[in-house]
C-alpha atoms as a PDB file:
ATOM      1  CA  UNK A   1       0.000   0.000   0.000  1.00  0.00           C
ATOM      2  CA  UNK A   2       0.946   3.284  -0.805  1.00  0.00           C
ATOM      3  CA  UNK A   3       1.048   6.518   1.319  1.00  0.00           C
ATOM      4  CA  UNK A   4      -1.749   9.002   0.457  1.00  0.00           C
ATOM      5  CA  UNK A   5      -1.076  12.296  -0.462  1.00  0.00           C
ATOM      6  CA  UNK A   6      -2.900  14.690   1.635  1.00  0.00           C
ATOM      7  CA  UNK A   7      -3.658  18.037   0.134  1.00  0.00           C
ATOM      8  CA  UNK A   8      -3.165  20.750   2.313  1.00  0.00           C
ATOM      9  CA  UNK A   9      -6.310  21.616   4.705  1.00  0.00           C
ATOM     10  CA  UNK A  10      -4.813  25.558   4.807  1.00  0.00           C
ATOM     11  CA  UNK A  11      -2.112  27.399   2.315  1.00  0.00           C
ATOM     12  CA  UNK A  12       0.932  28.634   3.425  1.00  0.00           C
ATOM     13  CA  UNK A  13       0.821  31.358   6.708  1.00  0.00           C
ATOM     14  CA  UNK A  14       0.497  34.536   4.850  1.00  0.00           C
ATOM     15  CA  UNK A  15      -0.552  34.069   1.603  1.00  0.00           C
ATOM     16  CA  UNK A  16      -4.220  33.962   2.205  1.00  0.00           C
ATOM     17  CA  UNK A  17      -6.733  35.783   4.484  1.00  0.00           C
ATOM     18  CA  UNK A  18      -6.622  37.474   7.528  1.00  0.00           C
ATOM     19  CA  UNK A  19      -5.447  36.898  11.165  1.00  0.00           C
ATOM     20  CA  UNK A  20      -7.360  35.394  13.470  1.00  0.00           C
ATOM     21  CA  UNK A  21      -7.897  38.588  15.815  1.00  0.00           C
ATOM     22  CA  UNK A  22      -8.560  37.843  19.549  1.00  0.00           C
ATOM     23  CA  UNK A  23     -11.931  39.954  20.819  1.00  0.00           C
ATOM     24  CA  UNK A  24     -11.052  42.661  23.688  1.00  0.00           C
ATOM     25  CA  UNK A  25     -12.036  41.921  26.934  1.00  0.00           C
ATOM     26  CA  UNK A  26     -14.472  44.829  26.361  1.00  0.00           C
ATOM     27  CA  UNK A  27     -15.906  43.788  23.503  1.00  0.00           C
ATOM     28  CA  UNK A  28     -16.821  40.208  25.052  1.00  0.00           C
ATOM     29  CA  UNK A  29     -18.335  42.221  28.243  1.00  0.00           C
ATOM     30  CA  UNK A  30     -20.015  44.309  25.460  1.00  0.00           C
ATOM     31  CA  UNK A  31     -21.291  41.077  23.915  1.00  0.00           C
ATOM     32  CA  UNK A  32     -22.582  39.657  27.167  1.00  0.00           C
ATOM     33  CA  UNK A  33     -24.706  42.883  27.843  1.00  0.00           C
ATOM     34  CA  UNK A  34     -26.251  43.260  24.477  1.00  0.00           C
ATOM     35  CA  UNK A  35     -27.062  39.254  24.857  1.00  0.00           C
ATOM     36  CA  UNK A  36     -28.900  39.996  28.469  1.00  0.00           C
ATOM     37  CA  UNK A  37     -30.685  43.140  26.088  1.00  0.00           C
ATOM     38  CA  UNK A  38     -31.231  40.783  23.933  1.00  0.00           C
ATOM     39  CA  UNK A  39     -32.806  38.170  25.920  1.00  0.00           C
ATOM     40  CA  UNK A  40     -34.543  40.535  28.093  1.00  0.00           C
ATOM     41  CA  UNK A  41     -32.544  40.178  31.143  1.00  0.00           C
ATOM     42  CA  UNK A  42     -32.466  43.874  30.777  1.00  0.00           C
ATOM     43  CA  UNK A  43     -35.169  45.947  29.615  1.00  0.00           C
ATOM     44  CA  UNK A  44     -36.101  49.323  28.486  1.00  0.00           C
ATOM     45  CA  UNK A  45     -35.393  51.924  30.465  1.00  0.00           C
ATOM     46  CA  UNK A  46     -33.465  49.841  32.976  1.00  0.00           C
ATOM     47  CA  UNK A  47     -29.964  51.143  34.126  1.00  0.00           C
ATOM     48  CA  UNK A  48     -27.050  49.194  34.208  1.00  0.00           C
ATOM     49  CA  UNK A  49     -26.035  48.551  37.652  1.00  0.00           C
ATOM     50  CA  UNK A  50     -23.161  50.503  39.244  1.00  0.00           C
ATOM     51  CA  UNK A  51     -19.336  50.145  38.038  1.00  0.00           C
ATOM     52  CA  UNK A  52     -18.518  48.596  40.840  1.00  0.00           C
ATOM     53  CA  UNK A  53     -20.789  45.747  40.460  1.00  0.00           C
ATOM     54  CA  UNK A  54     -20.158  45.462  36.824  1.00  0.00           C
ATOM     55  CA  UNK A  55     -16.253  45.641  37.118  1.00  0.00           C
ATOM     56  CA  UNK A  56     -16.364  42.516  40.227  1.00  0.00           C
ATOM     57  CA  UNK A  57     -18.962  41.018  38.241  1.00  0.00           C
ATOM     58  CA  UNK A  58     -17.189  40.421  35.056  1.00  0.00           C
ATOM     59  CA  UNK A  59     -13.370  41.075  36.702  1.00  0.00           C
ATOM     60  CA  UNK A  60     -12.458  43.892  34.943  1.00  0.00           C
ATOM     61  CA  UNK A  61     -11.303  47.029  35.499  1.00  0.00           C
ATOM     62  CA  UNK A  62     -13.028  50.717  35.075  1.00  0.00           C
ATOM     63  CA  UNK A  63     -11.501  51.797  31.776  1.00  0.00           C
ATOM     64  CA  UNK A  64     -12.372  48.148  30.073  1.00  0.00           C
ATOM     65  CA  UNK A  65     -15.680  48.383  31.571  1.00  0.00           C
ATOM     66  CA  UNK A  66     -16.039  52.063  30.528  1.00  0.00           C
ATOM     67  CA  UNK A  67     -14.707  50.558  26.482  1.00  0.00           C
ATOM     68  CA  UNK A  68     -17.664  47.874  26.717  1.00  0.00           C
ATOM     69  CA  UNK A  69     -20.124  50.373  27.211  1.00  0.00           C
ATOM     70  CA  UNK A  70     -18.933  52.914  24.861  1.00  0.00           C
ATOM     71  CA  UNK A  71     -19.643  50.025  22.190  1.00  0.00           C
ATOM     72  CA  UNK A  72     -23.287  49.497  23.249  1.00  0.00           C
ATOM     73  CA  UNK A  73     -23.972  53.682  23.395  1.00  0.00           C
ATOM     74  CA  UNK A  74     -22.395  53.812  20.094  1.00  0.00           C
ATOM     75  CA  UNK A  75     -25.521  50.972  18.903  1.00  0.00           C
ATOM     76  CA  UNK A  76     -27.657  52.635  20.531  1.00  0.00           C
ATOM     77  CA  UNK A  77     -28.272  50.366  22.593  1.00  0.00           C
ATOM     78  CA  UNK A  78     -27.648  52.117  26.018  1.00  0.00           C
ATOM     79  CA  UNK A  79     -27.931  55.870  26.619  1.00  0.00           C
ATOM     80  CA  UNK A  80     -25.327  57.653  29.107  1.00  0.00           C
ATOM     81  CA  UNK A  81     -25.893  61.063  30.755  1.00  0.00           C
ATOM     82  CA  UNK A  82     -22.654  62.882  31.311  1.00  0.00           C
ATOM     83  CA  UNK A  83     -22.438  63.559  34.996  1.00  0.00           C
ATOM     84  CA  UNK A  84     -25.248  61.801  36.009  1.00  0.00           C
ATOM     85  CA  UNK A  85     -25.204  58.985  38.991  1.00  0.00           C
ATOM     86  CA  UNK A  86     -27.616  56.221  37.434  1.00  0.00           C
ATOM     87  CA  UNK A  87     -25.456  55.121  35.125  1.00  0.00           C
ATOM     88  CA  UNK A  88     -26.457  53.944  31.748  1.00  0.00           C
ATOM     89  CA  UNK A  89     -29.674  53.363  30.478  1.00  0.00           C
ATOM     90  CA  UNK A  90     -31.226  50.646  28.652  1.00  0.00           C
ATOM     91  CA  UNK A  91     -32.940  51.712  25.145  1.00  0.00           C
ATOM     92  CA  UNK A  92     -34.194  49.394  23.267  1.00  0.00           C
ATOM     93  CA  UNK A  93     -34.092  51.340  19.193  1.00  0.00           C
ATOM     94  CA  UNK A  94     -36.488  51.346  17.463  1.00  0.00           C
ATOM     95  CA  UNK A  95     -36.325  51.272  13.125  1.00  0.00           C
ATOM     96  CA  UNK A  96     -34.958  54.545  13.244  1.00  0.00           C
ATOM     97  CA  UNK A  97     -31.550  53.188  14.173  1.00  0.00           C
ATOM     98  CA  UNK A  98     -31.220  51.947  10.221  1.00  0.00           C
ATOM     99  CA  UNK A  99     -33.542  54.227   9.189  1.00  0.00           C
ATOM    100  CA  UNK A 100     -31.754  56.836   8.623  1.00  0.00           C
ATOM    101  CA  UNK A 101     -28.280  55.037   7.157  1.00  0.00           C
ATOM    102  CA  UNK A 102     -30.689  53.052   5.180  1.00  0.00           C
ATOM    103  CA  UNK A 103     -32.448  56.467   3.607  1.00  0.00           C
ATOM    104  CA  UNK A 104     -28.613  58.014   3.228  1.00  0.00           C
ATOM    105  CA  UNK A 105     -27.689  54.443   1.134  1.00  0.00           C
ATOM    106  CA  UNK A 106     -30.512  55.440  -1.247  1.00  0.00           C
ATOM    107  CA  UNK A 107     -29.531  58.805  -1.777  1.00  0.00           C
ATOM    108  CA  UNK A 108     -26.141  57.405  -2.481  1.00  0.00           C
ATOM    109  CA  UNK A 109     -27.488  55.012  -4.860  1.00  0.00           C
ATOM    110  CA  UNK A 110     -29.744  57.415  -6.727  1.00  0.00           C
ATOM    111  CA  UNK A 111     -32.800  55.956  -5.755  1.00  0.00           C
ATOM    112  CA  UNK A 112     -36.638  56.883  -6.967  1.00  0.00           C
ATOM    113  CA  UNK A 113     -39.710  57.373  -5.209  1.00  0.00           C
ATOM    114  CA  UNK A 114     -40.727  54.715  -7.971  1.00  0.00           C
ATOM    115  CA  UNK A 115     -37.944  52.290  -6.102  1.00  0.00           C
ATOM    116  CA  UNK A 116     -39.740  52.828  -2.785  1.00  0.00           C
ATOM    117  CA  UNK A 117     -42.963  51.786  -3.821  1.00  0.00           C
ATOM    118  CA  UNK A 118     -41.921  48.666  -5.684  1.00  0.00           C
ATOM    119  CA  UNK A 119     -40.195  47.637  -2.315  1.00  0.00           C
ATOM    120  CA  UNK A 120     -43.650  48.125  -0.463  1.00  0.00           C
ATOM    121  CA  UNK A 121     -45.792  46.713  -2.680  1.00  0.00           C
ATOM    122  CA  UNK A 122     -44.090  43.083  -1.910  1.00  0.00           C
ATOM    123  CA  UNK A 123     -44.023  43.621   1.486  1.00  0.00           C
ATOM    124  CA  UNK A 124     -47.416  45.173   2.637  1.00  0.00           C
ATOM    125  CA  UNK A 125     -49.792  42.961   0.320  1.00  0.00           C
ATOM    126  CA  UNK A 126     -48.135  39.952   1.872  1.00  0.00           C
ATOM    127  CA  UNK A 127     -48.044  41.665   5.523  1.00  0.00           C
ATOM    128  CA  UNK A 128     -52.398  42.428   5.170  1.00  0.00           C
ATOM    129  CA  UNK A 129     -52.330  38.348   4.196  1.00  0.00           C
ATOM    130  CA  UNK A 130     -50.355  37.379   7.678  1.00  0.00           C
ATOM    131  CA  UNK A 131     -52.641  39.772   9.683  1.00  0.00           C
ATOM    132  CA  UNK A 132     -55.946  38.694   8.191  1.00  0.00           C
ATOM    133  CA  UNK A 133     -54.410  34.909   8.801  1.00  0.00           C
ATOM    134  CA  UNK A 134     -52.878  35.633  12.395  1.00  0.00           C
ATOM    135  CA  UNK A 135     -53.647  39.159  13.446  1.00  0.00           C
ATOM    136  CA  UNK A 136     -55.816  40.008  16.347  1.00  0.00           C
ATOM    137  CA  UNK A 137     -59.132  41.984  16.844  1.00  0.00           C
ATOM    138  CA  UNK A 138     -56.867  44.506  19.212  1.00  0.00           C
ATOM    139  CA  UNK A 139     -54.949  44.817  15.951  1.00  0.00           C
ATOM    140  CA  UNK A 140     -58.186  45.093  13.815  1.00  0.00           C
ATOM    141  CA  UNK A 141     -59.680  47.568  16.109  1.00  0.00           C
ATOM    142  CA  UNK A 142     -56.520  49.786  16.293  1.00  0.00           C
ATOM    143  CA  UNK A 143     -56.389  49.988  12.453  1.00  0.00           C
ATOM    144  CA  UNK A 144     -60.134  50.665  12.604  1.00  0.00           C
ATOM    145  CA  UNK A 145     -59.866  53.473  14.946  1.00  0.00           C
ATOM    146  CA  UNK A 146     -57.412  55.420  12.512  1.00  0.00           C
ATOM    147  CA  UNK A 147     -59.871  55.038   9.557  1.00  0.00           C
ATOM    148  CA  UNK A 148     -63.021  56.146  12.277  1.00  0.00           C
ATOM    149  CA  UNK A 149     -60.967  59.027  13.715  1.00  0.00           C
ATOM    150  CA  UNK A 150     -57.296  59.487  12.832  1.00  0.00           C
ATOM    151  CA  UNK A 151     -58.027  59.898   9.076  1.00  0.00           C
ATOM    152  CA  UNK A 152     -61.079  62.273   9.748  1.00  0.00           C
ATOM    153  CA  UNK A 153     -59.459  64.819  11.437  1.00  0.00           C
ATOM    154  CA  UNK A 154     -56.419  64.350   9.599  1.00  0.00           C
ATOM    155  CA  UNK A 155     -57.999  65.307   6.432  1.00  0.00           C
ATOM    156  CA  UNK A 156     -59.379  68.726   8.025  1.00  0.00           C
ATOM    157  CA  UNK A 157     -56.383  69.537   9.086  1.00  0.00           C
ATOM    158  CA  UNK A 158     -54.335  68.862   6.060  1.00  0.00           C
ATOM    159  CA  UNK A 159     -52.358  66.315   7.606  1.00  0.00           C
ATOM    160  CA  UNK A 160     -53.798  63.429   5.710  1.00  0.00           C
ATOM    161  CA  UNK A 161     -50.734  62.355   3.615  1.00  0.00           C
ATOM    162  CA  UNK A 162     -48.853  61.614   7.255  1.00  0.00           C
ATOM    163  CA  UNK A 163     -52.044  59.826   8.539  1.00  0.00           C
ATOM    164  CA  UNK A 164     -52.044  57.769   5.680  1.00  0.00           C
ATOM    165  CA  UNK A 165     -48.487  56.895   5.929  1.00  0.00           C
ATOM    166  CA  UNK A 166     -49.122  55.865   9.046  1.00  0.00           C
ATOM    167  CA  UNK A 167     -51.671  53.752   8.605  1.00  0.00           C
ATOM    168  CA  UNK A 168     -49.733  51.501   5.849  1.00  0.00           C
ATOM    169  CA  UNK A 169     -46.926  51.736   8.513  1.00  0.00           C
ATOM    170  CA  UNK A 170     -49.120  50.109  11.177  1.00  0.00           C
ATOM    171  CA  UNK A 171     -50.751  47.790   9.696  1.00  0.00           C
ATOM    172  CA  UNK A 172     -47.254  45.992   8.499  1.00  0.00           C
ATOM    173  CA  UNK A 173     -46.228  46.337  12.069  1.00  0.00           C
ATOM    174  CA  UNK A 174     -49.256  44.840  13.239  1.00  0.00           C
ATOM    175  CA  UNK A 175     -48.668  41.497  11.010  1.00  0.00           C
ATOM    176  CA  UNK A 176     -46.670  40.280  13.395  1.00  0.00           C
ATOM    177  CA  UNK A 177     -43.274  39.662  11.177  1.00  0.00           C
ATOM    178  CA  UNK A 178     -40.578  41.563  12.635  1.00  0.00           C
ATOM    179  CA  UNK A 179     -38.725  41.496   9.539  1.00  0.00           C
ATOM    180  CA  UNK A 180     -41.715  43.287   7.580  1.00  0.00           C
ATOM    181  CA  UNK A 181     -42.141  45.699   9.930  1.00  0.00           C
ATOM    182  CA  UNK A 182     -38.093  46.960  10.178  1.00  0.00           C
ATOM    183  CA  UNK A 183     -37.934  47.117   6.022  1.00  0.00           C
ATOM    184  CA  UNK A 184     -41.377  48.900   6.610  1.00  0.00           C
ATOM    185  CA  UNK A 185     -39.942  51.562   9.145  1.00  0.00           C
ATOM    186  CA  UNK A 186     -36.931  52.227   7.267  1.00  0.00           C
ATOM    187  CA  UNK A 187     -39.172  53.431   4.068  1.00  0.00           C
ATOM    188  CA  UNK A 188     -41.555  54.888   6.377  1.00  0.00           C
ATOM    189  CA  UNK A 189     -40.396  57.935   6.276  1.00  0.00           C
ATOM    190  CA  UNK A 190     -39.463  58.625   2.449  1.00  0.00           C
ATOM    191  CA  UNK A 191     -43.273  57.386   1.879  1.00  0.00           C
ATOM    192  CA  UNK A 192     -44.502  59.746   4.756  1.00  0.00           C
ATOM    193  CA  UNK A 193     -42.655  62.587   3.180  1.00  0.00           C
ATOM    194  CA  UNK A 194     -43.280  61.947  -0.448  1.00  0.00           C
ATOM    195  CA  UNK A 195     -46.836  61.052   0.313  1.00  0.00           C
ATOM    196  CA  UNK A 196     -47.579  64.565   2.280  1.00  0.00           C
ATOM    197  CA  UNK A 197     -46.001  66.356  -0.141  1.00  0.00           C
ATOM    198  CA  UNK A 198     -48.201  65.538  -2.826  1.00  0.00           C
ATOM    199  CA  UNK A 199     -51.275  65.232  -0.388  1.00  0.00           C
ATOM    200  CA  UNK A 200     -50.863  69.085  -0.035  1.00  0.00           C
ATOM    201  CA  UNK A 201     -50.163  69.945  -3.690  1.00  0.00           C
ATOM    202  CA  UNK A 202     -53.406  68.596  -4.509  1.00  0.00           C
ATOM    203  CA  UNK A 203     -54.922  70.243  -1.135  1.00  0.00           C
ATOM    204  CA  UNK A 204     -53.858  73.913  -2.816  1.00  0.00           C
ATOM    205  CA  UNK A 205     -54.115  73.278  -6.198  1.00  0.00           C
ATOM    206  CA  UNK A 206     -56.655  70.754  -6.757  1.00  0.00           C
ATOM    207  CA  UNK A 207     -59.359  70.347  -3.800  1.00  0.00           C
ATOM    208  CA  UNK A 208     -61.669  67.661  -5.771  1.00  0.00           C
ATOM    209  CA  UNK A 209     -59.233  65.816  -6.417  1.00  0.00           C
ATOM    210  CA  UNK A 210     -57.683  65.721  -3.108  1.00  0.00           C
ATOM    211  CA  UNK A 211     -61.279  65.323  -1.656  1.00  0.00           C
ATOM    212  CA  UNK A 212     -61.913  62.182  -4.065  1.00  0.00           C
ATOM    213  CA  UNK A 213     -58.393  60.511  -3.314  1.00  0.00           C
ATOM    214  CA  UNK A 214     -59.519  60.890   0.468  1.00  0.00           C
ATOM    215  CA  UNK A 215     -62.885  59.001  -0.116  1.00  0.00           C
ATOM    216  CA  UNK A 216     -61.333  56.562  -2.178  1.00  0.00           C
ATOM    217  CA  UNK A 217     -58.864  55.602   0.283  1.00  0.00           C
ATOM    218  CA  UNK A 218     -60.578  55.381   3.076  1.00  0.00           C
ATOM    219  CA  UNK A 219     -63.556  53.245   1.526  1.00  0.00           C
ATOM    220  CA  UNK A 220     -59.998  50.746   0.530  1.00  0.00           C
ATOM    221  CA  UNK A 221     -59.085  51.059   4.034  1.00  0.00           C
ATOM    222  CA  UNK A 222     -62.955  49.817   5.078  1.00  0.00           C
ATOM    223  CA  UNK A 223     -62.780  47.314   3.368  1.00  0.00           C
ATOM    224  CA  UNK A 224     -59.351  45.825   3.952  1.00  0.00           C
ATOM    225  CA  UNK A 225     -60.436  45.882   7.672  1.00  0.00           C
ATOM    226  CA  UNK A 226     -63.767  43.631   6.812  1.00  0.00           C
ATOM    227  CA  UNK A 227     -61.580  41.329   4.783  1.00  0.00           C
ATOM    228  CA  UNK A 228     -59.269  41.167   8.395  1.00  0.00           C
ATOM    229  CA  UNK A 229     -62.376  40.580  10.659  1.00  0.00           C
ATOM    230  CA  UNK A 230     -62.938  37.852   8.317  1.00  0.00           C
ATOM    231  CA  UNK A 231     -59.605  35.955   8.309  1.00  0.00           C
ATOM    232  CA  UNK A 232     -59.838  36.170   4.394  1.00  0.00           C
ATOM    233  CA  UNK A 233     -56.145  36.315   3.931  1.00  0.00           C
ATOM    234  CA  UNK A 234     -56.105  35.728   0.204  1.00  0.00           C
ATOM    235  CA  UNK A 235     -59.097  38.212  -0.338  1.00  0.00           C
ATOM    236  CA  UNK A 236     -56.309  41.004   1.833  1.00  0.00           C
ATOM    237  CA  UNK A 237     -53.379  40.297   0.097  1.00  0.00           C
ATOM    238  CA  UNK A 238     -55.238  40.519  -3.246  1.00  0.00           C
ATOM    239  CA  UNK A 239     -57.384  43.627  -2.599  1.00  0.00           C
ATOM    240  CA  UNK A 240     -54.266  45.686  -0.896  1.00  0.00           C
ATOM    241  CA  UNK A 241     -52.773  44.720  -3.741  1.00  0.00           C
ATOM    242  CA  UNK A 242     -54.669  46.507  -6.306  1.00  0.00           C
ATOM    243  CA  UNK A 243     -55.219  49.279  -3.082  1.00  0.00           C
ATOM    244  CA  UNK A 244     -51.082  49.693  -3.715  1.00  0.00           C
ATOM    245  CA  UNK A 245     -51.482  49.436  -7.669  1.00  0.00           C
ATOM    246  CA  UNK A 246     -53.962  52.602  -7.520  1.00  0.00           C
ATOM    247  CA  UNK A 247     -51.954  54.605  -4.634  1.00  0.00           C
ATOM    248  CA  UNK A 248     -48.731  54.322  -6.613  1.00  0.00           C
ATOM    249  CA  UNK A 249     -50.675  55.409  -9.916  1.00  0.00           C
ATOM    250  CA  UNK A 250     -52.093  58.491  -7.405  1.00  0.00           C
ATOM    251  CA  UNK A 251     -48.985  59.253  -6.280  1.00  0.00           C
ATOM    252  CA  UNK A 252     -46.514  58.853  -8.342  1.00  0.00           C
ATOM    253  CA  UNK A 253     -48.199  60.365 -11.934  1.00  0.00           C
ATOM    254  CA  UNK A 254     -45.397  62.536 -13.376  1.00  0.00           C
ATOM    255  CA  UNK A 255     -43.024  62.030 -10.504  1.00  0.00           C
ATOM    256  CA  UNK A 256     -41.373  58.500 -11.043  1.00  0.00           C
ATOM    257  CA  UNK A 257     -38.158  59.720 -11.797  1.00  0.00           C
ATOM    258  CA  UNK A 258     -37.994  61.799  -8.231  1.00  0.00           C
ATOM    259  CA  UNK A 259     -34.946  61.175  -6.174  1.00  0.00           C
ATOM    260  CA  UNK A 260     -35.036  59.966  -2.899  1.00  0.00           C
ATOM    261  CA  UNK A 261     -32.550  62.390  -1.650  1.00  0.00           C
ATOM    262  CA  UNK A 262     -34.528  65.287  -3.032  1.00  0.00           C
ATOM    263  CA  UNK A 263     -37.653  64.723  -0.893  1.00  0.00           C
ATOM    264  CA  UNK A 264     -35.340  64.269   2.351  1.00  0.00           C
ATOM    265  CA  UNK A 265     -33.405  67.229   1.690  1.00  0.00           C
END
């Protein structure tokens, strides 16, 4: 029998990758805190407890301690107030931690408005199928009362374009589908903006119009809710899907071609 020839399992130290690079103390303290965020161990609003603790707790001393936490405040993940005795605070973020970089990537990609609203029409048709299919009548009622009241006084005000936006907004969130609902946040408020802009051109220029898109959205909005209080999750996803088809045609006639970093300028 002859030897085998075993090929090499790595190349040659040097000639490929990177080195293996050992974590900080402070980052694995950091990564033990954002786990008990994480897993709830520490909520919202709760403060760390004091250095002391923290330093015995994990043997460390102040300055690594003081590292770890500079990680998590620079998540956004705890909040520190210079000079104050507490200690840090717990805050849980909310989309608008990647909001914002997300809307800045778009500008730096030259997005649309016509970009945006391709993105949520595959996500909100399929987010009114998963709450029709798995939502509850809290969630149904909530929606309901922004189509009874919300969207009323909105449209005296003016303010219907945000109320609107905020209705697509929560009903994503209120699938259930955590996923849905970030990628829904982060193009929350491009929509909102986009959408209110247009809301009050037509408000100054055009007040049939504006009065018929109104109507017309809010009879949509009736009836998506009916389809939810009937677990029809097929008859949702279908009918917000031609309720996206007609808002995009609304709101987007002759401005397509807008850039995303012109309407958050």
């Amino acid at each position: 029998m002859t030897d085998q020839a075993w090929a090499p399992i790595f190349d040659a130290p040097g000639t490929t990758g990177r080195a293996i690079r050992t974590p900080k103390t402070a980052e694995l303290v950091a990564r033990k805190l954002r786990r008990m965020i994480v897993d709830g161990e520490l909520k919202d609003g709760d403060h760390l407890p004091h250095e002391a603790e923290l330093m015995e707790h994990f043997s460390v001393s102040r300055p690594t301690l003081r590292e770890a936490v500079r990680v998590l405040e620079a998540e956004r993940l705890v909040e520190v107030r210079r000079g104050s005795r507490s200690g840090a605070r717990v805050c849980v973020p909310g989309p608008e931690v990647v909001a914002r970089p997300a809307s800045l990537l778009l500008e730096l990609s030259g997005a649309t408005v016509a970009d945006v609203y391709i993105a949520r029409q595959a996500i909100e048709p399929t987010a009114a199928r998963l709450l029709a299919e798995t939502g509850t009548d809290e969630a149904f009622d909530e929606l309901e009362r922004i189509v009874d009241e919300a969207i009323p006084a909105s449209y005296e005000s003016g303010t219907f374009g945000q109320t609107a936006a905020r209705f697509h907004l929560r009903m994503v969130q209120l699938a259930g589908n955590a996923t849905l609902a970030l990628i829904a946040g982060m193009l929350h408020e491009i929509y909102e903006r986009h959408t209110t802009n247009v809301t009050q051109e037509r408000l100054s220029t055009d007040v049939e119009k504006y009065e018929a898109n109104y109507k017309l959205f809010v009879r949509s909005q009736r009836k998506l809710i009916k389809l939810l209080r009937a677990r029809d999750g097929s008859g949702a996803f279908t009918h917000w899907q031609k309720h996206m088809v007609v808002a995009e045609s609304l709101v987007l006639s002759g401005r397509e071609d807008t850039k995303v970093r012109d309407i958050l300028d």
